[in-house]
C-alpha atoms as a PDB file:
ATOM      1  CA  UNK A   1     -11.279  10.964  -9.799  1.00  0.00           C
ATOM      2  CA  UNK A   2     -11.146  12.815 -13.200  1.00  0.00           C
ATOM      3  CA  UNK A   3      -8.947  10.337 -15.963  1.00  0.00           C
ATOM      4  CA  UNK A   4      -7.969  13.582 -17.444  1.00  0.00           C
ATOM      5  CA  UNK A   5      -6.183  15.202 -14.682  1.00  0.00           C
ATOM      6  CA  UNK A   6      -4.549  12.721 -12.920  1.00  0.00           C
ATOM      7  CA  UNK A   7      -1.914  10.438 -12.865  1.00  0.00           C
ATOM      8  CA  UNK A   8      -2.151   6.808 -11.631  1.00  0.00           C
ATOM      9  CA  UNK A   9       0.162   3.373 -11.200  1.00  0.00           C
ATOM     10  CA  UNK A  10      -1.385  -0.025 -11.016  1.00  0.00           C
ATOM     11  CA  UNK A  11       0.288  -3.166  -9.723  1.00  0.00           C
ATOM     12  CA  UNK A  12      -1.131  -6.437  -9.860  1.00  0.00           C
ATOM     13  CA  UNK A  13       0.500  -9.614  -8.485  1.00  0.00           C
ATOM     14  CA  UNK A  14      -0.875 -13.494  -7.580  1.00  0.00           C
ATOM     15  CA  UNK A  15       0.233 -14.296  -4.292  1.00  0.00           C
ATOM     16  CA  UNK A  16      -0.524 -17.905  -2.934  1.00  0.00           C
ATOM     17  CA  UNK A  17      -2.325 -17.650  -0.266  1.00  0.00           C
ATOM     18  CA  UNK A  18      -5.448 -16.652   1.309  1.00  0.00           C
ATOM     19  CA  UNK A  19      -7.439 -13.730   1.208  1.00  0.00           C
ATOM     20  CA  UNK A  20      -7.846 -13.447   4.669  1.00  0.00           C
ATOM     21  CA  UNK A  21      -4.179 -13.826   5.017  1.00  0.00           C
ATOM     22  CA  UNK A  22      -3.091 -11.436   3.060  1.00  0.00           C
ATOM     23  CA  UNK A  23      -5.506  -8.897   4.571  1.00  0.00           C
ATOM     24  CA  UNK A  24      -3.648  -9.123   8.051  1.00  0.00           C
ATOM     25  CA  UNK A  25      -0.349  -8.705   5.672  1.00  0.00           C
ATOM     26  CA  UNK A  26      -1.598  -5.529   4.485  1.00  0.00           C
ATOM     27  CA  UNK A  27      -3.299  -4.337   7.918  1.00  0.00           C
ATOM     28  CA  UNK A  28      -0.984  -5.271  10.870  1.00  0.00           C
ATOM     29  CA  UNK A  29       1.306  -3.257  11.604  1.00  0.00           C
ATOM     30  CA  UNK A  30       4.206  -5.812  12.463  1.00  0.00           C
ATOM     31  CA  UNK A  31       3.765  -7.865   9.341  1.00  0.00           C
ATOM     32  CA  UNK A  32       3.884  -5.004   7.816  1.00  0.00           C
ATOM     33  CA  UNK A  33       7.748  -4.335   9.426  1.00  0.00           C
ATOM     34  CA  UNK A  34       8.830  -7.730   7.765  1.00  0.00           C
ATOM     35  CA  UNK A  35       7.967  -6.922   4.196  1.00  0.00           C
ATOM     36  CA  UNK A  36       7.733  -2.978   4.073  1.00  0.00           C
ATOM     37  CA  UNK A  37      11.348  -1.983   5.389  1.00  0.00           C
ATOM     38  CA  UNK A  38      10.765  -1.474   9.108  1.00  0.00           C
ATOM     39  CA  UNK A  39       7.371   0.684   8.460  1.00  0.00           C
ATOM     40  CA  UNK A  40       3.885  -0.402   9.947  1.00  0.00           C
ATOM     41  CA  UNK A  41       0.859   0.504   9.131  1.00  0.00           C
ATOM     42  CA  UNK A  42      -1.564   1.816  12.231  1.00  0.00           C
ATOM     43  CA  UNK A  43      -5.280   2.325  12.139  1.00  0.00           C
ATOM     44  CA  UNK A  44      -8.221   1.476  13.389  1.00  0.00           C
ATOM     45  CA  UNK A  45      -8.860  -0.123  10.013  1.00  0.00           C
ATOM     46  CA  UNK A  46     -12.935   1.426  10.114  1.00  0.00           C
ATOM     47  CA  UNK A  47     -13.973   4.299   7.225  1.00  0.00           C
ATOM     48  CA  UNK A  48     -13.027   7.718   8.290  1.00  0.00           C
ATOM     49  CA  UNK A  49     -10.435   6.456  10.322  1.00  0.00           C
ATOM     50  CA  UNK A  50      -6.763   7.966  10.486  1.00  0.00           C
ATOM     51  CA  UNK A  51      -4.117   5.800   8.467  1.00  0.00           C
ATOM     52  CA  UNK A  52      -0.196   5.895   9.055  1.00  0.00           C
ATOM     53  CA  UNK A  53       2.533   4.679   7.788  1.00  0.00           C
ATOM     54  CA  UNK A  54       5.120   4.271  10.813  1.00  0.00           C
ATOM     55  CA  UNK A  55       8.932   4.019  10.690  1.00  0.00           C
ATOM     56  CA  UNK A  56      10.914   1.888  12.929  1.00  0.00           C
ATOM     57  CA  UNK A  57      12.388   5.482  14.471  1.00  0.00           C
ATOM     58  CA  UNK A  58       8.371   6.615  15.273  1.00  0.00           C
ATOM     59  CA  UNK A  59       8.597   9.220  12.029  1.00  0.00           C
ATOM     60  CA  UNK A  60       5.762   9.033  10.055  1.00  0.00           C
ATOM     61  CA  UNK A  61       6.594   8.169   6.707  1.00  0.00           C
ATOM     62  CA  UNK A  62       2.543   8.743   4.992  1.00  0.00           C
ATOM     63  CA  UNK A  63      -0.985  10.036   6.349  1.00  0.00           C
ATOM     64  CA  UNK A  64      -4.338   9.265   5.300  1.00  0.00           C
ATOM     65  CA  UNK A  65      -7.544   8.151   5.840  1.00  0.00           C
ATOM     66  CA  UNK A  66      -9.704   5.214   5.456  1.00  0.00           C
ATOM     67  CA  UNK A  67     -12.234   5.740   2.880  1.00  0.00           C
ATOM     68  CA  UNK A  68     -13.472   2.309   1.864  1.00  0.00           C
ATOM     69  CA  UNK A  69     -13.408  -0.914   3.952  1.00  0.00           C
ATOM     70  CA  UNK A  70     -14.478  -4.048   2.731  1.00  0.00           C
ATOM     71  CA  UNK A  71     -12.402  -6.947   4.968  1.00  0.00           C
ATOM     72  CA  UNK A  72     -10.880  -9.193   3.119  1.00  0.00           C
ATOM     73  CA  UNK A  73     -11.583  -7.838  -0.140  1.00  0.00           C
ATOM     74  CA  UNK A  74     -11.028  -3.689  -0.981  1.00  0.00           C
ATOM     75  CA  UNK A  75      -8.851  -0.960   1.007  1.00  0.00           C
ATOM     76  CA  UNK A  76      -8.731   2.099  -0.012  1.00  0.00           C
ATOM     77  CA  UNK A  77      -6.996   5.257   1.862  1.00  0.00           C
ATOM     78  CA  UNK A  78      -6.055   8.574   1.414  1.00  0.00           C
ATOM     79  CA  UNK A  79      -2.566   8.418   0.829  1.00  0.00           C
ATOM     80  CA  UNK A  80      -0.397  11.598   1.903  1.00  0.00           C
ATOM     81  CA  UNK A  81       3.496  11.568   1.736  1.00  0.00           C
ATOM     82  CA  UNK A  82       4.984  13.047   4.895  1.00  0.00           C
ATOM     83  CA  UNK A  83       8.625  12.263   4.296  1.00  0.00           C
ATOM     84  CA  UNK A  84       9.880  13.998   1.045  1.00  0.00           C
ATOM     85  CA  UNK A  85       8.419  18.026   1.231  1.00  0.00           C
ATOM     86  CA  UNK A  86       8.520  17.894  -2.695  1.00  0.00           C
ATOM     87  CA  UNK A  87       5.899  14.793  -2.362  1.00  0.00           C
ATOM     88  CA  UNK A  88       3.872  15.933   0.485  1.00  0.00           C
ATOM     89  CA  UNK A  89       3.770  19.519  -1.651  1.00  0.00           C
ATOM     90  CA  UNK A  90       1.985  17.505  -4.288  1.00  0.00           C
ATOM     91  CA  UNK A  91      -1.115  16.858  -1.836  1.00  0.00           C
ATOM     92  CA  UNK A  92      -2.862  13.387  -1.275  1.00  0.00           C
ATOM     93  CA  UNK A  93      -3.943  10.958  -3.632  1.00  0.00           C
ATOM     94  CA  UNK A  94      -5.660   7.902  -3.345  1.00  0.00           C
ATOM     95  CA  UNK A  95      -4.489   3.651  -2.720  1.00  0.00           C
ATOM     96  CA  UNK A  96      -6.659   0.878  -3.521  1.00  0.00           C
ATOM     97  CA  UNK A  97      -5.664  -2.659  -2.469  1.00  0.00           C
ATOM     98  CA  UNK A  98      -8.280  -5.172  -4.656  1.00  0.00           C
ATOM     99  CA  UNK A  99      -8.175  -8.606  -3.096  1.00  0.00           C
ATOM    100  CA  UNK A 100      -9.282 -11.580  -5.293  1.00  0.00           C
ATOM    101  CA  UNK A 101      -9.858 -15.110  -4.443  1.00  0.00           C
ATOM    102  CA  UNK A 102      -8.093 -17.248  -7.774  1.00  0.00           C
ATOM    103  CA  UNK A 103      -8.257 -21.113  -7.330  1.00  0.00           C
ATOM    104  CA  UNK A 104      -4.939 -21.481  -5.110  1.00  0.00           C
ATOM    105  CA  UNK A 105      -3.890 -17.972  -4.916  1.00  0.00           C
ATOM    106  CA  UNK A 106      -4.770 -14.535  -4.479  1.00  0.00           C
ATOM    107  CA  UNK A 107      -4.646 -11.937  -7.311  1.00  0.00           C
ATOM    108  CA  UNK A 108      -3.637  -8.168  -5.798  1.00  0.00           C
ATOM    109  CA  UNK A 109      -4.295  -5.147  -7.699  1.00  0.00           C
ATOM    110  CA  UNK A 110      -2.791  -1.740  -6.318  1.00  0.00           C
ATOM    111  CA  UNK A 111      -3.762   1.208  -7.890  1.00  0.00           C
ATOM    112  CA  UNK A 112      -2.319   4.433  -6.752  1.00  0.00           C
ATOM    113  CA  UNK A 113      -3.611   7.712  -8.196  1.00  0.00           C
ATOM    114  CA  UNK A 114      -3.584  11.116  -7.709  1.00  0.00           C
ATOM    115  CA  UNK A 115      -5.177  14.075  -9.296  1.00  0.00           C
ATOM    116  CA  UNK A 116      -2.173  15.591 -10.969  1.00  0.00           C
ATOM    117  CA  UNK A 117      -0.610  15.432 -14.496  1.00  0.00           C
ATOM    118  CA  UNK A 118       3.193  13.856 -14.154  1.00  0.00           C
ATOM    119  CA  UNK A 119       2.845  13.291 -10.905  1.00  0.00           C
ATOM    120  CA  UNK A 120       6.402  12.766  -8.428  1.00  0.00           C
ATOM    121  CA  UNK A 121       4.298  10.772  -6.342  1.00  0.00           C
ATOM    122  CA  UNK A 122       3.283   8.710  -8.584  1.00  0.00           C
ATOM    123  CA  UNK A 123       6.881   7.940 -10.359  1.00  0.00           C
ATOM    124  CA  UNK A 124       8.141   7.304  -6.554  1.00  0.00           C
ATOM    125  CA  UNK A 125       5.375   4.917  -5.854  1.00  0.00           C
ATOM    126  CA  UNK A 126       5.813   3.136  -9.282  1.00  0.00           C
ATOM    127  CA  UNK A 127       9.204   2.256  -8.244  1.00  0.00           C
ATOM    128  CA  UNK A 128       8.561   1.330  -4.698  1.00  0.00           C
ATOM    129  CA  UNK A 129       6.062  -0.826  -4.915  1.00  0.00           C
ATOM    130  CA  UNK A 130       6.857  -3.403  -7.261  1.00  0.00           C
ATOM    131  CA  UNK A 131       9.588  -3.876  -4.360  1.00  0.00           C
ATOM    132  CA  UNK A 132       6.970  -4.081  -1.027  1.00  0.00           C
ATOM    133  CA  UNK A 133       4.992  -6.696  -3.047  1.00  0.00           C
ATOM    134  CA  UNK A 134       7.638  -8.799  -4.269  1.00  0.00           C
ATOM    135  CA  UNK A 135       8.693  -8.697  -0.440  1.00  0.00           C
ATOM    136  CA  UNK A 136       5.097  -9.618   0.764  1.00  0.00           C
ATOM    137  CA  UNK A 137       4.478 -12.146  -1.901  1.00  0.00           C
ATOM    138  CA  UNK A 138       7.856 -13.787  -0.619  1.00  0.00           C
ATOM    139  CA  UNK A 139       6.983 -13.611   2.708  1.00  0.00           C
ATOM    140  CA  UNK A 140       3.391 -15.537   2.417  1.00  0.00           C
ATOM    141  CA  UNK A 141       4.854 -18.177   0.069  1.00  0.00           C
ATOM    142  CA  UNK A 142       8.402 -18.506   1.724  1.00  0.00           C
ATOM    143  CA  UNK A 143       8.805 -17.062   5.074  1.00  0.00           C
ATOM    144  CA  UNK A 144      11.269 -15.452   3.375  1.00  0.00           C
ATOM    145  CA  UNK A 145      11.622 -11.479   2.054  1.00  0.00           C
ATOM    146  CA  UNK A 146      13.451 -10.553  -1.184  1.00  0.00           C
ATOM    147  CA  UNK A 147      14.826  -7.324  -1.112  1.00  0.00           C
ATOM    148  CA  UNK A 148      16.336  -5.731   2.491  1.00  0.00           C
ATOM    149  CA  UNK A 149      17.057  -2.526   1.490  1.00  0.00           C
ATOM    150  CA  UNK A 150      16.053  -0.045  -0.495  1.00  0.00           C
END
């Protein structure tokens, strides 16, 4: 993607765990549920293959495709809002979940990004996430989530 026509977000957060372990965080679907607000994530988790973001009443909440697969250390997918019509209108963009190995933790880096100046999808996703992850890194340290609703 372009730098000059786009708009990004990146996230990064050290989780203590393992990298395997938070791969099936971030890939199965009801993990997913525990941290993520009732939404799971279904795929076939192979490139090319369809991505969805599930919620608990079957609506899909985002689309996408897998278009990078490197278990247990890169994701990255197509990311396409299906929820919000002013989002969706914007098109997709592009997630990328870095996994890194750090002595007794894990170090995450999200980086959403989407080729569009002042992006709403991008302002939505910048608030949103630093909520999922504080819920997932919870979860693998504690057993515990954070934040229950949005």
């Amino acid at each position: 993607m372009s730098t000059a026509h786009r708009s990004h977000f990146v996230y990064v957060t050290f989780i203590r765990t393992t990298p395997q372990r938070l791969w099936e965080a971030l890939t199965d679907p009801e993990f997913t549920r525990q941290y993520w607000f009732g939404i799971g994530v279904e795929s076939a988790w192979t490139q090319g293959a369809p991505w969805t973001m599930r919620r608990s009443d079957g609506s899909i909440d985002t689309s996408g495709e897998v278009l990078e697969i490197d278990p247990p250390r890169r994701l990255v997918v197509r990311w396409h809002n299906e929820w919000s019509a002013e989002l969706k209108a914007e098109g997709p963009g592009r997630c990328t979940f870095d996994i890194e190995p750090m002595a007794d933790a894990v170090k995450l880096t999200i980086t959403h990004e989407i080729e569009r100046l002042d992006s709403k999808l991008i302002h939505a996703v910048s608030g949103g996430w630093p909520l999922v992850l504080s819920n997932l890194k919870s979860l693998l340290e504690t057993g515990e989530i954070v934040v229950t609703k949005l």
